[in-house]
Protein backbone atom coordinates (compact mmCIF):
# COMPACT_ATOMS: atom_id res chain seq x y z
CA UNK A 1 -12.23 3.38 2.20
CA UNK A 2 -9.28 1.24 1.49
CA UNK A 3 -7.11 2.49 -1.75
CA UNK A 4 -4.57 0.30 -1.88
CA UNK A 5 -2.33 -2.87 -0.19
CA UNK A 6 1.47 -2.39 -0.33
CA UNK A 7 3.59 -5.29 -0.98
CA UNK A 8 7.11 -4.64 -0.84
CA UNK A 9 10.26 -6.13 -1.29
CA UNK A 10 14.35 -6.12 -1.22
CA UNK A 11 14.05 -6.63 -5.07
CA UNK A 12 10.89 -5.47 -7.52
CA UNK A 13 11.07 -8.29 -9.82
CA UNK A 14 11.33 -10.94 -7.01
CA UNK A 15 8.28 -9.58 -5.53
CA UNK A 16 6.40 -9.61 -8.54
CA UNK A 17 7.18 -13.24 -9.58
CA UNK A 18 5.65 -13.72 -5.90
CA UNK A 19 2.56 -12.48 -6.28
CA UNK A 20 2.20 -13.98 -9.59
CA UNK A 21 3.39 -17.52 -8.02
CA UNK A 22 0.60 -17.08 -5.02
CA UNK A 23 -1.97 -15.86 -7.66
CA UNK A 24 -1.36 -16.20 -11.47
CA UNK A 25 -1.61 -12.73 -12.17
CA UNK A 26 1.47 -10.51 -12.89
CA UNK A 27 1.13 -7.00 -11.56
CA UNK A 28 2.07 -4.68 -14.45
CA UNK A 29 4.67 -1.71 -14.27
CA UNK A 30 3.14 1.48 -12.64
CA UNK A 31 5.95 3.72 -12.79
CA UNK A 32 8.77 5.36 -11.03
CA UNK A 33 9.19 7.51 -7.83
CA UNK A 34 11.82 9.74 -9.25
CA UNK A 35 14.17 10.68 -6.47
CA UNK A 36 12.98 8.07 -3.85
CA UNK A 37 14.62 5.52 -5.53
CA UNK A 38 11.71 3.23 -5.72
CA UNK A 39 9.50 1.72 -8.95
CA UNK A 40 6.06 -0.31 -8.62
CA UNK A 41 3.68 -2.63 -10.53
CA UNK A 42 -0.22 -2.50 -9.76
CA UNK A 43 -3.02 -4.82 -10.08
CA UNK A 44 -6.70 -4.40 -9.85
CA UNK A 45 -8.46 -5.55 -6.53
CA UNK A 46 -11.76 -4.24 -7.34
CA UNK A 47 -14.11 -2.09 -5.73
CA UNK A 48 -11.32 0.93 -6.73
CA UNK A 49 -9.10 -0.82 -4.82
CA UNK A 50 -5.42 -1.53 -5.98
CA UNK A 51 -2.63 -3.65 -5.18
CA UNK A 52 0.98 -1.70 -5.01
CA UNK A 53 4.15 -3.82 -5.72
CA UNK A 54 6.94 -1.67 -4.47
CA UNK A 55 11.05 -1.89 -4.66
CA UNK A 56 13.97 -0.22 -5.64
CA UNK A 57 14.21 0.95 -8.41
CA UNK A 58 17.63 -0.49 -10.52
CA UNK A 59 16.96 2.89 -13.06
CA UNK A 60 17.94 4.99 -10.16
CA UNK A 61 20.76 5.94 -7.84
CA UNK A 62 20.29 5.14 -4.37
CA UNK A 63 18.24 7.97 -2.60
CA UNK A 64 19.67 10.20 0.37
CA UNK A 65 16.79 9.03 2.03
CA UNK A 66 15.75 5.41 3.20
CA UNK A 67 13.31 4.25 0.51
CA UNK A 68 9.67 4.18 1.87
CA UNK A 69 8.05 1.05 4.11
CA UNK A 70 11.30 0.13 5.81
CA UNK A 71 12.13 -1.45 2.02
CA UNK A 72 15.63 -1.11 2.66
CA UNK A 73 15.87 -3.39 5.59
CA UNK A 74 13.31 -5.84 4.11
CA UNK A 75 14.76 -9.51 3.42
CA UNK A 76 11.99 -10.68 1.43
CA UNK A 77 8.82 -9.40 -0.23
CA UNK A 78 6.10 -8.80 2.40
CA UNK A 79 2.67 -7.04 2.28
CA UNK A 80 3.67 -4.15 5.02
CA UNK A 81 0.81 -1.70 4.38
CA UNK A 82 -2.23 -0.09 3.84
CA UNK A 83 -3.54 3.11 2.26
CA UNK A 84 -6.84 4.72 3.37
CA UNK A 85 -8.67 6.72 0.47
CA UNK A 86 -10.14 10.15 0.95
CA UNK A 87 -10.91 13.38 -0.71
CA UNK A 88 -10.06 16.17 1.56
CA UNK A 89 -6.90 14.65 3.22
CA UNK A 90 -6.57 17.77 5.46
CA UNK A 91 -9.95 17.65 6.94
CA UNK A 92 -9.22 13.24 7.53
CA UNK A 93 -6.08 14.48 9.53
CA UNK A 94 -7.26 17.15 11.19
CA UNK A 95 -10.53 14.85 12.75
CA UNK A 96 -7.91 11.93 13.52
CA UNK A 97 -6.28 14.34 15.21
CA UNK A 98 -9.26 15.50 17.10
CA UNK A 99 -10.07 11.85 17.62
CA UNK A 100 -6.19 11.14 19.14
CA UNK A 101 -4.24 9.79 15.99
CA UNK A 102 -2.12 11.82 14.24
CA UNK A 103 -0.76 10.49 11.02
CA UNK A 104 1.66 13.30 10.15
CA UNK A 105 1.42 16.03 7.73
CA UNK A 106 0.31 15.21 3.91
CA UNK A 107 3.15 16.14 1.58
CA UNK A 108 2.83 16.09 -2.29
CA UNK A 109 4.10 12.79 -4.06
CA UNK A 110 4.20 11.96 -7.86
CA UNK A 111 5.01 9.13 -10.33
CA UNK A 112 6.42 8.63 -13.92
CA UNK A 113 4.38 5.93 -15.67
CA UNK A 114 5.93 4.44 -18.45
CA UNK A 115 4.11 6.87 -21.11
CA UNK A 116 5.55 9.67 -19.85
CA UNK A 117 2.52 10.41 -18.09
CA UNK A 118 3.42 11.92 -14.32
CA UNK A 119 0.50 11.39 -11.68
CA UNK A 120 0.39 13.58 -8.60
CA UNK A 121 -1.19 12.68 -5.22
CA UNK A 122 -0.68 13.88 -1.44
CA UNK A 123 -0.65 11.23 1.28
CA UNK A 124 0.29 11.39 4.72
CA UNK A 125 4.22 9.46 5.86
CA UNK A 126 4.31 6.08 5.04
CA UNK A 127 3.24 3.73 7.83
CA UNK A 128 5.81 2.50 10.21
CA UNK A 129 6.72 -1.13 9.86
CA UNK A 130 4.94 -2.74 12.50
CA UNK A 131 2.68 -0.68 13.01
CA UNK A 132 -0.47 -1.40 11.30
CA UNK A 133 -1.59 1.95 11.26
CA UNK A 134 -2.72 2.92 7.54
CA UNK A 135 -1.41 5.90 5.68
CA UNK A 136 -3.99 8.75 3.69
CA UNK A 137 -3.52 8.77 0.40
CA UNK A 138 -5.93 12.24 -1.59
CA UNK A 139 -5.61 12.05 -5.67
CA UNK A 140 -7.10 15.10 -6.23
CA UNK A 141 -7.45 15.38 -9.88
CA UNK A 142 -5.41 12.60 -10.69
CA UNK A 143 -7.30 10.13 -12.43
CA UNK A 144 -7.14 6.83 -9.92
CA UNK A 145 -4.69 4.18 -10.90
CA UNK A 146 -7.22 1.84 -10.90
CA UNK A 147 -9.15 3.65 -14.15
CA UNK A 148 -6.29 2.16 -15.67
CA UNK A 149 -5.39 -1.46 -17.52
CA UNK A 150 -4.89 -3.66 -14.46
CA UNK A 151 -4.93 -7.43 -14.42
CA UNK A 152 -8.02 -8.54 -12.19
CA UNK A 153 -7.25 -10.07 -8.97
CA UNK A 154 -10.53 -9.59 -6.29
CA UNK A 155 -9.54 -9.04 -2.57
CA UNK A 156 -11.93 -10.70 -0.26
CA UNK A 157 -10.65 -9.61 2.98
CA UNK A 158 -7.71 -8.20 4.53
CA UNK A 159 -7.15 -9.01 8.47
CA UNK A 160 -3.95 -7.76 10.55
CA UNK A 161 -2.17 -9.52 13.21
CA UNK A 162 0.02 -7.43 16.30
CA UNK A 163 1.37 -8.15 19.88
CA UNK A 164 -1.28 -5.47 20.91
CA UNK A 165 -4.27 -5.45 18.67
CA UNK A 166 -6.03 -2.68 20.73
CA UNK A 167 -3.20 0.29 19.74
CA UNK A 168 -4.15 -0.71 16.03
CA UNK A 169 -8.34 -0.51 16.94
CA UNK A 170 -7.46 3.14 18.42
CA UNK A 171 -6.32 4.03 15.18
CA UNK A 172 -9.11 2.36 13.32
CA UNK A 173 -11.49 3.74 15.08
CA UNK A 174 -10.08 7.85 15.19
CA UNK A 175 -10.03 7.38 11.23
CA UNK A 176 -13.62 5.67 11.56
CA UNK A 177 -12.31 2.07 9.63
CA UNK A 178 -12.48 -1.31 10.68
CA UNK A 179 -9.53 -3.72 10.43
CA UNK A 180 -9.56 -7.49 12.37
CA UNK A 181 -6.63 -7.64 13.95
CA UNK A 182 -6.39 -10.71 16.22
CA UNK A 183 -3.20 -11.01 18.88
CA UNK A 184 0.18 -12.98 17.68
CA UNK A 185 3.44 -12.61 18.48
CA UNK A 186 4.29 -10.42 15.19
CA UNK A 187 2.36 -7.70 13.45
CA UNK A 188 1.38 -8.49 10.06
CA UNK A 189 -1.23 -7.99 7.00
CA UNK A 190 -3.10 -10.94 4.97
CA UNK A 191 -4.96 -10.57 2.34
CA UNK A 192 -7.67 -13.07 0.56
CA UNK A 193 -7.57 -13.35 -3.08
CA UNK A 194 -9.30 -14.85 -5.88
CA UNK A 195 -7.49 -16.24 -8.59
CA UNK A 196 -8.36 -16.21 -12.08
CA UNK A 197 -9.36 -20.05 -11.31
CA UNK A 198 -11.61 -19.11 -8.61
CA UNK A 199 -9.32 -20.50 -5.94
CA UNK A 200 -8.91 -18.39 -2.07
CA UNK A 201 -5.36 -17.85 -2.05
CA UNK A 202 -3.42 -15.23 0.68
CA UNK A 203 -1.02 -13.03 0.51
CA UNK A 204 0.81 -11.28 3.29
C-alpha cells in the first residue's frame, strides 16, 4: 500500500509555505536525517498514509553525498515520489525481483524528531527522478509517523504522467500496485487533496 508522497524542494521552508498556499494546512516538523543533510515536515493523508516535505537541512553541513530525490538539482518544490509500504521488505524485493524489477538493496535509515526521539526504518534507494518507480519503505517496530499529531489533509488520488507510461506499469505490476499514468511529454506525480474547506485542490 502507499506510505507516503514526497514533496521536495531547493529550500524546506519554501516548500512548506507551498503546500500550505495549495491547501491551508502547514505540514509540521518531522525531524532530521542526521548526516544526509536533509530535514522534513509531515502531514496526515489518511488511510496511514503520509505526506513527506523534504529539503536541506540549514542545521547541517552539506553531506558528502547528494541529498536524496535529486533535491540538490531541484529549482523549485515538486512532488518527485512515492513510497510503497510493506512489512517484510526483503521478501517485496526479492518477488519484484522474481517478477523483473529490482529496486536495490534495503539499507537502514533513521530520523531525529524534535523530542529527541530517533525513529528507525529500512527502505530500498530513493527513486530516480523521472522515474516513477516507487521506493519500499519497512518500519519494523517503529511506531508509523502517521500515529503521530499530523494536520489532516485527505488524498483522493494520486495519478503519474511519463514519455513512456508502460516502463512505469512494468514496475507497478512486479510490485503488484496500480498507478494511472497517462503519456505527456514529462514524467510527473499529482495528487488530489481535500482541504479543510472541502475544496479538490492538486499538488504535484
Amino acid at each position: 500500500m502507499l506510505d507516503h508522497l514526497v514533496y521536495a524542494g531547493p529550500d524546506l521552508a519554501d516548500a512548506v509555505a507551498r503546500v500550505a498556499a495549495v491547501t491551508g494546512v502547514t505540514p509540521v516538523p518531522g525531524g532530521r536525517h542526521v548526516g544526509v543533510g536533509t530535514a522534513n515536515h509531515l502531514a496526515d493523508l489518511g488511510a496511514g498514509m503520509y505526506l513527506e516535505v523534504i529539503g536541506p537541512d540549514p542545521e547541517q553541513p552539506d553531506p558528502d553525498a547528494p541529498r536524496p530525490f535529486g533535491i540538490d538539482d531541484l529549482t523549485e518544490p515538486a512532488l518527485v515520489a512515492w513510497a510503497v509500504r510493506t512489512a517484510d521488505i526483503d521478501a517485496t524485493i526479492a518477488a519484484a525481483r522474481a517478477h523483473g524489477f529490482d529496486p536495490g538493496d534495503a539499507t537502514e535509515m533513521s530520523r531525529e524528531t524534535g523530542d529527541g526521539e530517533t525513529l528507525r526504518w529500512r527502505l530500498t534507494p530513493p527513486s530516480v527522478p523521472g522515474t516513477l518507480h516507487p521506493f519500499l519503505i519497512d518500519w519494523g517496530s517503529t511506531p508509523h509517523p502517521t500515529t503521530r499529531d499530523l494536520p489532516s489533509l485527505p488524498l483522493l488520488m494520486v495519478t503519474g504522467t511519463h514519455p513512456d507510461p508502460d516502463s512505469v506499469l512494468a514496475v507497478t505490476d512486479a510490485l503488484g500496485l496500480e498507478l494511472l499514468v497517462r503519456r505527456a511529454a514529462k514524467a510527473g506525480l499529482t495528487a488530489a487533496l481535500r482541504t479543510p474547506e472541502g475544496r479538490q485542490v492538486a499538488l504535484s
